[in-house]
Protein backbone atom coordinates (compact mmCIF):
# COMPACT_ATOMS: atom_id res chain seq x y z
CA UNK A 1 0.00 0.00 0.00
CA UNK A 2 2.78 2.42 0.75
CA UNK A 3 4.35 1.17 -2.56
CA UNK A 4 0.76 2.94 -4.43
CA UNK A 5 0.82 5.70 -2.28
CA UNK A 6 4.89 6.72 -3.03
CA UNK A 7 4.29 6.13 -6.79
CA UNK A 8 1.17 8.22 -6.54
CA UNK A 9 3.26 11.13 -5.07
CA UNK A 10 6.51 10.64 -7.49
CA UNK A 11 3.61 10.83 -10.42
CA UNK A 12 2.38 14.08 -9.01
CA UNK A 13 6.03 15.30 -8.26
CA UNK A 14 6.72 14.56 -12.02
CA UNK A 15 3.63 16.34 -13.46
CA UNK A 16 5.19 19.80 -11.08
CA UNK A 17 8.16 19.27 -12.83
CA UNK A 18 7.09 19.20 -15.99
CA UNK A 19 4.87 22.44 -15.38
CA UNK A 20 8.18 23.94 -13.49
CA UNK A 21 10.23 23.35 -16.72
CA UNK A 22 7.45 25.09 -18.86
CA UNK A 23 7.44 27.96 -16.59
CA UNK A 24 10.65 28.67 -16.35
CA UNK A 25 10.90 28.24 -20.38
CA UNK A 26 8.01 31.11 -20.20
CA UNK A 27 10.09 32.92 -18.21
CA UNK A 28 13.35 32.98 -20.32
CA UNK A 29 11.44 34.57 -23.48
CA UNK A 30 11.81 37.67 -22.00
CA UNK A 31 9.95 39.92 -19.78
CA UNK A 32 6.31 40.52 -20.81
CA UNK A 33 4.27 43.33 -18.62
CA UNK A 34 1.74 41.17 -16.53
CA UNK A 35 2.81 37.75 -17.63
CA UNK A 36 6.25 37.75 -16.12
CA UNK A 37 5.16 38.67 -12.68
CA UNK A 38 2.31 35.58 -13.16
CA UNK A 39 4.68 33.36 -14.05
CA UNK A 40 6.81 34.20 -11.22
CA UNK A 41 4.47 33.70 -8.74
CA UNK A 42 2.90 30.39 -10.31
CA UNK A 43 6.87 29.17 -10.24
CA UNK A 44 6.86 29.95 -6.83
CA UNK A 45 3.66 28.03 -5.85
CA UNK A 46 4.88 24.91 -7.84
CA UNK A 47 8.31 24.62 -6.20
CA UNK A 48 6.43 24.75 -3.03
CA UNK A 49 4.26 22.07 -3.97
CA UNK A 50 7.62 20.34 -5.16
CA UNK A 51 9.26 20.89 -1.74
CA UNK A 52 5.87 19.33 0.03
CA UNK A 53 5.70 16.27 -2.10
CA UNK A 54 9.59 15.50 -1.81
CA UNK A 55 8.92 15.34 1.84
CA UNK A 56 5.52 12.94 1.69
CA UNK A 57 8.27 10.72 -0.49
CA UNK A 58 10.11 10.71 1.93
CA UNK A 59 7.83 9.83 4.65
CA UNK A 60 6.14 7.42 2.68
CA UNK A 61 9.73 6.07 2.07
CA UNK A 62 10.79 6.00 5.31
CA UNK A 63 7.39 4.09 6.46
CA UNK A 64 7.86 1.36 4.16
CA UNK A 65 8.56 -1.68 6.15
CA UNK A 66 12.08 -2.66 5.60
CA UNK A 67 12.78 -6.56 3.92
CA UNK A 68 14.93 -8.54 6.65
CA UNK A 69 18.58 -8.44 5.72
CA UNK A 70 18.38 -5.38 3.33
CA UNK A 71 20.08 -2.47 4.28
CA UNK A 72 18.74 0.71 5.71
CA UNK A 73 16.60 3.18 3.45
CA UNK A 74 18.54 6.88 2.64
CA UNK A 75 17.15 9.47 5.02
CA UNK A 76 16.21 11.67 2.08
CA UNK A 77 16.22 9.83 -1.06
CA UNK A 78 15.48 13.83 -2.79
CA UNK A 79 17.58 16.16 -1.69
């Protein structure tokens, strides 16, 4: 169940990056009265959003019931 629940997360994680990347290519056209400062603050939002699923990962991660004899999980498998 965690297993669902982490891939859920690194799905939703991947879609932010994917709107991060698009951003930022918005961004690097070149100032545009109106738009710029939208995209700035959208950017902002979704790297926050990043930041709150990397750490739900992580905890998801972390919860995962270890196999016996394999070694310990990373303490932050994103950062």
């Amino acid at each position: 169940m965690t297993q669902d629940h982490e891939k859920n997360l690194e799905k939703a994680r991947d879609q932010l990056l994917a709107q991060r990347r698009s951003l930022a290519e918005a961004l690097a056209g070149g100032y545009k009265k109106g738009q710029t400062e939208n995209h700035i603050e959208r950017i902002a939002n979704v790297q926050a959003a990043i930041n709150v699923i990397a750490a739900a990962i992580n905890e998801e991660h972390l919860a995962a019931p270890v196999p016996p004899g394999a070694p310990a999980p990373p303490e932050d498998r994103w950062r």
